[in-house]
PDB file of N, CA and C in Angstrom:
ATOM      1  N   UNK A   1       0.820  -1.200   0.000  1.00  0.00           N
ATOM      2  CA  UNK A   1       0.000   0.000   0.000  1.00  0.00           C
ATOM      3  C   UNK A   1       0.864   1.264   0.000  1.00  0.00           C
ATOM      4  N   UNK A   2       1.613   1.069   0.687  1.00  0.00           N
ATOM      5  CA  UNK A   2       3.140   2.285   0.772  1.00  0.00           C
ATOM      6  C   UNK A   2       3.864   2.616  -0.724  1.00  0.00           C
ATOM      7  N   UNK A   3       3.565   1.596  -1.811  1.00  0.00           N
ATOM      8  CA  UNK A   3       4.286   1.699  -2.740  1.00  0.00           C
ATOM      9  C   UNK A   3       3.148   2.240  -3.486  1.00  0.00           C
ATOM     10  N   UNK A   4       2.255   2.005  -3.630  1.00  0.00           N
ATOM     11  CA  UNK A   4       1.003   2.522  -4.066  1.00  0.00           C
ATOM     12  C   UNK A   4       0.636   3.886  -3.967  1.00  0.00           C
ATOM     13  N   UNK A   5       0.843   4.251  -2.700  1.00  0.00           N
ATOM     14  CA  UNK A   5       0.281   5.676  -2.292  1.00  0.00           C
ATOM     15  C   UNK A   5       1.929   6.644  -2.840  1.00  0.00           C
ATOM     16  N   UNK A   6       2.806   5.954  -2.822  1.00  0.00           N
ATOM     17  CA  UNK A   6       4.269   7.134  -3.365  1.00  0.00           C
ATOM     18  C   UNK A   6       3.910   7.356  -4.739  1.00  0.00           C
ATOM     19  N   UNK A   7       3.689   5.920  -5.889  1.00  0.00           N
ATOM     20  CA  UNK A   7       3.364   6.333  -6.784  1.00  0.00           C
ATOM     21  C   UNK A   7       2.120   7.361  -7.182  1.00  0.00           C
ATOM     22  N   UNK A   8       0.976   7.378  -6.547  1.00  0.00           N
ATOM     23  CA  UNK A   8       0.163   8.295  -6.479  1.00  0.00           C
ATOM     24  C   UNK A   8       0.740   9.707  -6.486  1.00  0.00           C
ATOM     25  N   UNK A   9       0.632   9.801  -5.479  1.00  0.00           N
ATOM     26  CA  UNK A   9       1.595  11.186  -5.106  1.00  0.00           C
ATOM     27  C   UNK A   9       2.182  11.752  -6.189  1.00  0.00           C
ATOM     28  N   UNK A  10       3.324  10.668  -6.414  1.00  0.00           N
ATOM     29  CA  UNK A  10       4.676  11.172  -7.558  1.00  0.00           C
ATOM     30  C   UNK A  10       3.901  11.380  -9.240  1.00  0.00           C
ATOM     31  N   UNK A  11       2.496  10.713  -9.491  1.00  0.00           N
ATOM     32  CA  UNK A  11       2.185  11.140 -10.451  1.00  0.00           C
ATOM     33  C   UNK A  11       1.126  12.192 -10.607  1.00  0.00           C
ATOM     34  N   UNK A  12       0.246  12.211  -9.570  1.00  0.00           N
ATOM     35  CA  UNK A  12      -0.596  13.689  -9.230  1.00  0.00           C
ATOM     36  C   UNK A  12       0.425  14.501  -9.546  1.00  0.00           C
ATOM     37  N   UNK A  13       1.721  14.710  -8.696  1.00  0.00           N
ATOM     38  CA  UNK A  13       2.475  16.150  -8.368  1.00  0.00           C
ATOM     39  C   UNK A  13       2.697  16.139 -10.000  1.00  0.00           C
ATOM     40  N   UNK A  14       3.466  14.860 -10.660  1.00  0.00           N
ATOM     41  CA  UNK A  14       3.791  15.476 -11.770  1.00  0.00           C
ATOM     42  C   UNK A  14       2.676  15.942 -13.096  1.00  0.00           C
ATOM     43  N   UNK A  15       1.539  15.063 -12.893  1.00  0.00           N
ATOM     44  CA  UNK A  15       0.556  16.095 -13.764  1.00  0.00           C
ATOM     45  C   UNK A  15       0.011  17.271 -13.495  1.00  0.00           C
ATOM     46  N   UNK A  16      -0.168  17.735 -12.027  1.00  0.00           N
ATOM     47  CA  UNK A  16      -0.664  18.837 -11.637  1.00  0.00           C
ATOM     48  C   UNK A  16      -0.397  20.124 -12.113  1.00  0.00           C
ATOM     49  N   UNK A  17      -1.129  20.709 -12.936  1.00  0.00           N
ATOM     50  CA  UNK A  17      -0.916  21.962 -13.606  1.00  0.00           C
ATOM     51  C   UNK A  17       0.270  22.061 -15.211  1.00  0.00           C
ATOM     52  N   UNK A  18       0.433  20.540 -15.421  1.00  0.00           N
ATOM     53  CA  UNK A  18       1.160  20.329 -16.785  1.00  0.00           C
ATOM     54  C   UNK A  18       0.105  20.639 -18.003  1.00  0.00           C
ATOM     55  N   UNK A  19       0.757  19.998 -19.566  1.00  0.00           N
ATOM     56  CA  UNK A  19      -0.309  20.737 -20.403  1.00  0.00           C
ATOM     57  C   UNK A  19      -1.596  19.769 -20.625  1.00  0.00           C
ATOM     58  N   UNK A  20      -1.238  18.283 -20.099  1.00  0.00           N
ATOM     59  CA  UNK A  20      -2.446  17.726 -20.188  1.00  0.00           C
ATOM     60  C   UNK A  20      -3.625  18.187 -19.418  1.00  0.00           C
ATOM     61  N   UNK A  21      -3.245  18.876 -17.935  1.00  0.00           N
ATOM     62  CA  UNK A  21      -4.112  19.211 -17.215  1.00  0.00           C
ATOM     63  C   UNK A  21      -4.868  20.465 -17.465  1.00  0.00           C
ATOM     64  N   UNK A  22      -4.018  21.531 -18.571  1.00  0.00           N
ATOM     65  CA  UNK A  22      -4.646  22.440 -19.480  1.00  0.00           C
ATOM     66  C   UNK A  22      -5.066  22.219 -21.046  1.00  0.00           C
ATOM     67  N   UNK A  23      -5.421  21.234 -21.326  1.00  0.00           N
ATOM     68  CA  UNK A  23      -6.119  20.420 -22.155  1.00  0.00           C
ATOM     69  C   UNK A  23      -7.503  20.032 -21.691  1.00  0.00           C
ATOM     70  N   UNK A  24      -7.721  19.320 -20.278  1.00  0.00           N
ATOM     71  CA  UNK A  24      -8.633  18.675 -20.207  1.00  0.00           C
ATOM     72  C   UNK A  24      -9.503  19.980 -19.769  1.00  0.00           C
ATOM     73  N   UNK A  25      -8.618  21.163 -19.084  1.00  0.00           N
ATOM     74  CA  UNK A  25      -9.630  22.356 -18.689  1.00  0.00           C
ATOM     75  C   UNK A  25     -10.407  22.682 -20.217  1.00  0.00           C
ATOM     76  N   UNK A  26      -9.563  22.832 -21.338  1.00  0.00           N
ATOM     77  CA  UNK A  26     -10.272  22.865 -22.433  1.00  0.00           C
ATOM     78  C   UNK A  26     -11.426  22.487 -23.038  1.00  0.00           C
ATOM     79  N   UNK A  27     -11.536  21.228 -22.938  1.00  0.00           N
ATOM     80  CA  UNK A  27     -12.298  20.402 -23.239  1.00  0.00           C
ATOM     81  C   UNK A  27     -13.246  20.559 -22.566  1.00  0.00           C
ATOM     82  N   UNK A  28     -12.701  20.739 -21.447  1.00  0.00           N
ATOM     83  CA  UNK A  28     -14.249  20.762 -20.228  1.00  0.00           C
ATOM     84  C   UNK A  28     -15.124  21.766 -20.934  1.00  0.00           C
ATOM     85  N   UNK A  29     -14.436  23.465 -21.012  1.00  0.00           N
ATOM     86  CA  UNK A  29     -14.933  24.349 -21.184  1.00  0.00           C
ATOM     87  C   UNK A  29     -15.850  23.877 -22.657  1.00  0.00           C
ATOM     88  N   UNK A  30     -15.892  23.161 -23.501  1.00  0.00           N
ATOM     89  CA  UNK A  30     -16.134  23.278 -24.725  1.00  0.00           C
ATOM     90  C   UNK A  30     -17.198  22.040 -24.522  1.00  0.00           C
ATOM     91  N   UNK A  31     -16.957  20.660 -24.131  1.00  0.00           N
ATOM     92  CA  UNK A  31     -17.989  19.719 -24.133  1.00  0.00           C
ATOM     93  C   UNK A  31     -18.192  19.395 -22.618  1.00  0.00           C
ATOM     94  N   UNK A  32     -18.249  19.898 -21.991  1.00  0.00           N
ATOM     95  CA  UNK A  32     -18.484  19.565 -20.072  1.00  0.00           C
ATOM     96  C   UNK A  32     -17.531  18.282 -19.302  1.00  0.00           C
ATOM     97  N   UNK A  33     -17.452  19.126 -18.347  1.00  0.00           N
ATOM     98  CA  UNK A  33     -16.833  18.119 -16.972  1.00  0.00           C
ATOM     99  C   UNK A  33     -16.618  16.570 -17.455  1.00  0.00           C
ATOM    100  N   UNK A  34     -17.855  16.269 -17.509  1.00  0.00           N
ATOM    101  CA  UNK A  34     -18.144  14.811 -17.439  1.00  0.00           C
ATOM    102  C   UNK A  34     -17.174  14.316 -18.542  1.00  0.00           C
ATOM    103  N   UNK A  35     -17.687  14.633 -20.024  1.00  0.00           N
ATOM    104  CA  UNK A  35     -16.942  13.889 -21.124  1.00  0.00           C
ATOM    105  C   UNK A  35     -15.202  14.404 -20.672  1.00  0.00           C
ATOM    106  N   UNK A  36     -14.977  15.883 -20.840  1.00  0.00           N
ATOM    107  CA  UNK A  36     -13.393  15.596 -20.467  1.00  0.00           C
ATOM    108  C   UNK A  36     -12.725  15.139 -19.723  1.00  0.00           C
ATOM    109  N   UNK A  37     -13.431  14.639 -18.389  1.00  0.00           N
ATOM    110  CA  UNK A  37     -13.426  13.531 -17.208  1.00  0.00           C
ATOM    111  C   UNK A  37     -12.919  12.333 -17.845  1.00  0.00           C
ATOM    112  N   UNK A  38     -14.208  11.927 -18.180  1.00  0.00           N
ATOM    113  CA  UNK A  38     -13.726  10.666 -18.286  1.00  0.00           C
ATOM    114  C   UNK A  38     -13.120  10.155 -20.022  1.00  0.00           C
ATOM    115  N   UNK A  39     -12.734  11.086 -20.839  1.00  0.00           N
ATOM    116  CA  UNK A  39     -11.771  11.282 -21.532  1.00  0.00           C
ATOM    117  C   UNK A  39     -10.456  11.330 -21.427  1.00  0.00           C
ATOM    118  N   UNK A  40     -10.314  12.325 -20.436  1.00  0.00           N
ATOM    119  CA  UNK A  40      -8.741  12.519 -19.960  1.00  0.00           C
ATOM    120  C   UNK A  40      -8.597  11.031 -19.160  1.00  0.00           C
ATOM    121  N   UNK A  41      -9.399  10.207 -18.606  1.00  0.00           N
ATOM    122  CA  UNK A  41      -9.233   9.245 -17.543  1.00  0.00           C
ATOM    123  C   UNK A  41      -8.609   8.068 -18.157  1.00  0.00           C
ATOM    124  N   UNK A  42      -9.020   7.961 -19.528  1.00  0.00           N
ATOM    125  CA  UNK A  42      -9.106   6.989 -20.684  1.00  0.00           C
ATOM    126  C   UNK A  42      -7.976   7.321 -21.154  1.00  0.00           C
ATOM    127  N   UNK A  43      -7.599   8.426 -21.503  1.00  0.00           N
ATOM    128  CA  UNK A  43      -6.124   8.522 -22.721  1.00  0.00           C
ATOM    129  C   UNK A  43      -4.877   8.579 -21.313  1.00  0.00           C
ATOM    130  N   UNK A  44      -5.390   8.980 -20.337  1.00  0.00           N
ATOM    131  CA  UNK A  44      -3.935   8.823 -19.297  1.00  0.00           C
ATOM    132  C   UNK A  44      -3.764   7.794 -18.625  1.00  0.00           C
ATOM    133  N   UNK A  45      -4.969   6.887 -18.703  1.00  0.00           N
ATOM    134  CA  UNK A  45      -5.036   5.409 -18.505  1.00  0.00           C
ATOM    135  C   UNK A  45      -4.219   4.187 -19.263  1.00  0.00           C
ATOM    136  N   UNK A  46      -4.479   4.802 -20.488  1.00  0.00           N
ATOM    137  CA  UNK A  46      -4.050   4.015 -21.622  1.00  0.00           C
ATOM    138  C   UNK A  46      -2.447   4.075 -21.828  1.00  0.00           C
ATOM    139  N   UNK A  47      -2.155   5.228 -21.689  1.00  0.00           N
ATOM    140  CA  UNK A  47      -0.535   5.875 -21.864  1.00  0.00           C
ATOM    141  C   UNK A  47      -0.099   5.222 -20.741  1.00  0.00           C
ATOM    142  N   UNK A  48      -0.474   5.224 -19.337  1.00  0.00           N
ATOM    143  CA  UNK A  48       0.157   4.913 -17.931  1.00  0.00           C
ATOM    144  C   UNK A  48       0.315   3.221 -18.253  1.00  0.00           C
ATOM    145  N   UNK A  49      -0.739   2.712 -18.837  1.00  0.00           N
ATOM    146  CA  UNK A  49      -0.485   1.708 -19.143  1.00  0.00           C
ATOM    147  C   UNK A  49       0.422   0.641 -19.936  1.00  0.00           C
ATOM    148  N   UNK A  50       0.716   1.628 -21.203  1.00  0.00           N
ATOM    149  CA  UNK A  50       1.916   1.349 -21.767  1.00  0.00           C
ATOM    150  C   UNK A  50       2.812   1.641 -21.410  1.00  0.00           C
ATOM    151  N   UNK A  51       3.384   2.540 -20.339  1.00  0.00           N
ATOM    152  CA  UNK A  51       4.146   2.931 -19.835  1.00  0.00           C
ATOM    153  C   UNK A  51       4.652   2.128 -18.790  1.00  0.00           C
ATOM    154  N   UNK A  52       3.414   1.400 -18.036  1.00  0.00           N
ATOM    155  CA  UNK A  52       3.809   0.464 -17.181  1.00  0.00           C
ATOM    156  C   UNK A  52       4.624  -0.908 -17.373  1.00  0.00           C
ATOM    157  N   UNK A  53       3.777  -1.133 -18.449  1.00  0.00           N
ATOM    158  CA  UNK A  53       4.019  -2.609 -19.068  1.00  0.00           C
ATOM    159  C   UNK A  53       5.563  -2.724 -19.904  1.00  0.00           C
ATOM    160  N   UNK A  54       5.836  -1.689 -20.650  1.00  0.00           N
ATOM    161  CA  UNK A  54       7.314  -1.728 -21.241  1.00  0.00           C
ATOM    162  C   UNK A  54       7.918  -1.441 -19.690  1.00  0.00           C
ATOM    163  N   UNK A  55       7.698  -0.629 -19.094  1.00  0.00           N
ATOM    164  CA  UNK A  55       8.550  -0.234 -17.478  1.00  0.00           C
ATOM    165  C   UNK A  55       8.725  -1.598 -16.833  1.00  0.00           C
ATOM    166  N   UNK A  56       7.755  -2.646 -17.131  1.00  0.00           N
ATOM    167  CA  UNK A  56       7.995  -4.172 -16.369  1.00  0.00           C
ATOM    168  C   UNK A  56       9.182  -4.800 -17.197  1.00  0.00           C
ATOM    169  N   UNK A  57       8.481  -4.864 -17.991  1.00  0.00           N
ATOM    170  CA  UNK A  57       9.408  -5.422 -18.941  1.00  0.00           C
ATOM    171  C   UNK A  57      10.922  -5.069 -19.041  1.00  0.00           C
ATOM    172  N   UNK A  58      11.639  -3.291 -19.409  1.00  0.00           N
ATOM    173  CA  UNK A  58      12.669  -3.007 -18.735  1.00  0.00           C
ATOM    174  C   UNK A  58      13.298  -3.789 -17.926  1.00  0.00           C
ATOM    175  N   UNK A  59      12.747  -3.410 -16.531  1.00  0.00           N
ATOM    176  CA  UNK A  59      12.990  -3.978 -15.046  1.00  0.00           C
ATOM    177  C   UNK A  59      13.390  -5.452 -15.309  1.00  0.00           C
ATOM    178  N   UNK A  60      13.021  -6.154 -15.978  1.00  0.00           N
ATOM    179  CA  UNK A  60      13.250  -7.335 -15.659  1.00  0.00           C
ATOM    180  C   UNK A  60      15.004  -8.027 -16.503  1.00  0.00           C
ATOM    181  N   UNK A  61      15.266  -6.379 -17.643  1.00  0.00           N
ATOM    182  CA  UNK A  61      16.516  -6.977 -18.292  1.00  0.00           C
ATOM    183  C   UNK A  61      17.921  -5.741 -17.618  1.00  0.00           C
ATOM    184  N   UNK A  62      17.259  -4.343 -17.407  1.00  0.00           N
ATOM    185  CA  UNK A  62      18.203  -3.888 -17.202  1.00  0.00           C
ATOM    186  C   UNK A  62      17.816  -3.363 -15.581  1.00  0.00           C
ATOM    187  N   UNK A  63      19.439  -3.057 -14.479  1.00  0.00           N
ATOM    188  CA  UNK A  63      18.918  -2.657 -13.159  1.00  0.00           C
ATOM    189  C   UNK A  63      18.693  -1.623 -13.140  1.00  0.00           C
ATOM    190  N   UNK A  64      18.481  -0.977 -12.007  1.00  0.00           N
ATOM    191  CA  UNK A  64      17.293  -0.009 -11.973  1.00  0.00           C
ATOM    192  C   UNK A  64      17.989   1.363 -12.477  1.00  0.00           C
ATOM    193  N   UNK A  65      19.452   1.278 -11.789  1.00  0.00           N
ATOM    194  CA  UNK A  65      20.283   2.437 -11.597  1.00  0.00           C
ATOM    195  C   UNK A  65      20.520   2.617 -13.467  1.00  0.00           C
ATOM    196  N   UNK A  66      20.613   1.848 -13.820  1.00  0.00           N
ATOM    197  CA  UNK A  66      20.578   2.417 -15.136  1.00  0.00           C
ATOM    198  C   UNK A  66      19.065   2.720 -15.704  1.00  0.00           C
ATOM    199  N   UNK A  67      17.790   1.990 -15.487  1.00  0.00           N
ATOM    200  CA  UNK A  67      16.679   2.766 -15.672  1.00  0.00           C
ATOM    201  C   UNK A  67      16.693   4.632 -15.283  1.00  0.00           C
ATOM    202  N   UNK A  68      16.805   4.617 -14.148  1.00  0.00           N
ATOM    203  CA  UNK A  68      17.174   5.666 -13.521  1.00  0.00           C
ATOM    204  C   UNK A  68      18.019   7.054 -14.584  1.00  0.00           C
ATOM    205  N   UNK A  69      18.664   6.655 -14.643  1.00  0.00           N
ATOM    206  CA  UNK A  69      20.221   7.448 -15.302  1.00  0.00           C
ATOM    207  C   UNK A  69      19.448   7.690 -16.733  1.00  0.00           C
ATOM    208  N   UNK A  70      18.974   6.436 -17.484  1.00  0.00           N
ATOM    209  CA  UNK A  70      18.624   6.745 -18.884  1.00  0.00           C
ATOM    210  C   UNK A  70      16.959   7.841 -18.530  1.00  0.00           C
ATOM    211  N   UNK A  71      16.505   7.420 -17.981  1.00  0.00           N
ATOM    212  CA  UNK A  71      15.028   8.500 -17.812  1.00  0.00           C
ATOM    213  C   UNK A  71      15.718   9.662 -17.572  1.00  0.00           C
ATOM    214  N   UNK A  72      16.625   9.854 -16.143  1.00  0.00           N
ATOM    215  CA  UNK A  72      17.444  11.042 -16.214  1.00  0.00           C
ATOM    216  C   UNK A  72      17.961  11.825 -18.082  1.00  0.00           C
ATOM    217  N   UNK A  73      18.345  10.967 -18.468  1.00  0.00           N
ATOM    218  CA  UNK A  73      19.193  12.076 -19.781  1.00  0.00           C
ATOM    219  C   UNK A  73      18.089  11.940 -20.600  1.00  0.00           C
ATOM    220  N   UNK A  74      17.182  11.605 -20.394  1.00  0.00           N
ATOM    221  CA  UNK A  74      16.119  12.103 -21.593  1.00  0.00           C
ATOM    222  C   UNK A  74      15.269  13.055 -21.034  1.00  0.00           C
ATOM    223  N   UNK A  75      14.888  13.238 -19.491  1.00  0.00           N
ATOM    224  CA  UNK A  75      14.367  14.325 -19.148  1.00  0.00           C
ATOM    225  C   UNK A  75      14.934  15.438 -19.656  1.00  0.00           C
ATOM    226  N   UNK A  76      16.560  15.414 -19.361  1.00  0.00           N
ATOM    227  CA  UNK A  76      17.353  16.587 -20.023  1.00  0.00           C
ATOM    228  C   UNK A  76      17.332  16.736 -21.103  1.00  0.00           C
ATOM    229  N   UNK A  77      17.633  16.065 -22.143  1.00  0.00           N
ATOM    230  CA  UNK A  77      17.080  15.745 -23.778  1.00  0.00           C
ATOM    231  C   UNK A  77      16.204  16.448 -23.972  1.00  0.00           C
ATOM    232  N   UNK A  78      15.055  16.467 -23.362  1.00  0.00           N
ATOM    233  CA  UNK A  78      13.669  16.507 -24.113  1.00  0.00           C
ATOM    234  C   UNK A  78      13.658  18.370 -23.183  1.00  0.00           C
ATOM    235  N   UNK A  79      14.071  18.399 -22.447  1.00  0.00           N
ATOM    236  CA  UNK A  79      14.243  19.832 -21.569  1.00  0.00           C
ATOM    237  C   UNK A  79      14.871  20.643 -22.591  1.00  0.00           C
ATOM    238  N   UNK A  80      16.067  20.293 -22.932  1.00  0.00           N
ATOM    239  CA  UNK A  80      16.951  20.975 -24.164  1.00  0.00           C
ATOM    240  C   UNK A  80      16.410  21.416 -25.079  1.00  0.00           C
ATOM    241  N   UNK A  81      15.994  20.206 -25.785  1.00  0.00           N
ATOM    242  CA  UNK A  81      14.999  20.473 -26.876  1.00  0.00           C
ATOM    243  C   UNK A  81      13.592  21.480 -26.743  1.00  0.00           C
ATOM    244  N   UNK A  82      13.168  21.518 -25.825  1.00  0.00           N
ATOM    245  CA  UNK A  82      12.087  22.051 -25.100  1.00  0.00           C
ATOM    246  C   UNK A  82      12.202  23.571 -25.314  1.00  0.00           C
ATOM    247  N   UNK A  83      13.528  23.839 -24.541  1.00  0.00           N
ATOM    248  CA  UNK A  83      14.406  25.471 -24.768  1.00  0.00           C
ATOM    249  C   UNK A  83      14.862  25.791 -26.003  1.00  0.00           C
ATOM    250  N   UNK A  84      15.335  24.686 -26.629  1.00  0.00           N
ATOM    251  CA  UNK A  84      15.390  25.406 -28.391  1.00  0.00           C
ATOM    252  C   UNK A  84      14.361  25.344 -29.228  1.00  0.00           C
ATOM    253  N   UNK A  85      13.241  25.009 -28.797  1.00  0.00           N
ATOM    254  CA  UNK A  85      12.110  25.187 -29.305  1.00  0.00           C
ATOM    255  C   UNK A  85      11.749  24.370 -30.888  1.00  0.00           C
ATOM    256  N   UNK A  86      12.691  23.142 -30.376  1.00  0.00           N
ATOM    257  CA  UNK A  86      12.707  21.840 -30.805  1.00  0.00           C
ATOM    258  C   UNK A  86      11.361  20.970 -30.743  1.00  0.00           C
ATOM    259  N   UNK A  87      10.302  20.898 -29.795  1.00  0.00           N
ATOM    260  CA  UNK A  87       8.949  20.340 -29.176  1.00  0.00           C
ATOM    261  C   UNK A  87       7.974  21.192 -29.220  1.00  0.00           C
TER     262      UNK A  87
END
């Protein structure tokens, strides 16, 4: 349950106020609460999901510290790119 509730946490904080979460305000405004509800619930469901399942998969060939390190340089990657207005 401890591992459960960190991941919670760690993915609320990181969607909270990102652009998906100003997307779904969009949507709301345009087709209501409900559908961008349970729209957004569905496409971040689906993504978390693939995300999970290659993330198992990973885990099971390479250790973590290199999971770790490679997510690290692509955060920066994609940050870089982000600032040169590369994305």
């Amino acid at each position: 349950m401890e591992n459960l509730l960190a991941v919670f946490v760690s993915i609320f904080l990181a969607e909270l106020g990102d652009k998906t979460q100003l997307a779904t305000i969009a949507f709301a405004s345009k087709y209501g609460w409900k559908t961008a509800f349970l729209g957004a619930i569905l496409g971040l469901a689906t993504v978390n999901l693939i995300g999970a399942l290659i993330g198992d998969k990973i885990g099971d060939v390479l250790p973590i510290e290199v999971i770790h390190k490679g997510a690290g340089v692509l955060f920066i990657v994609f940050g870089i790119l982000m600032l040169l207005g590369k994305m």
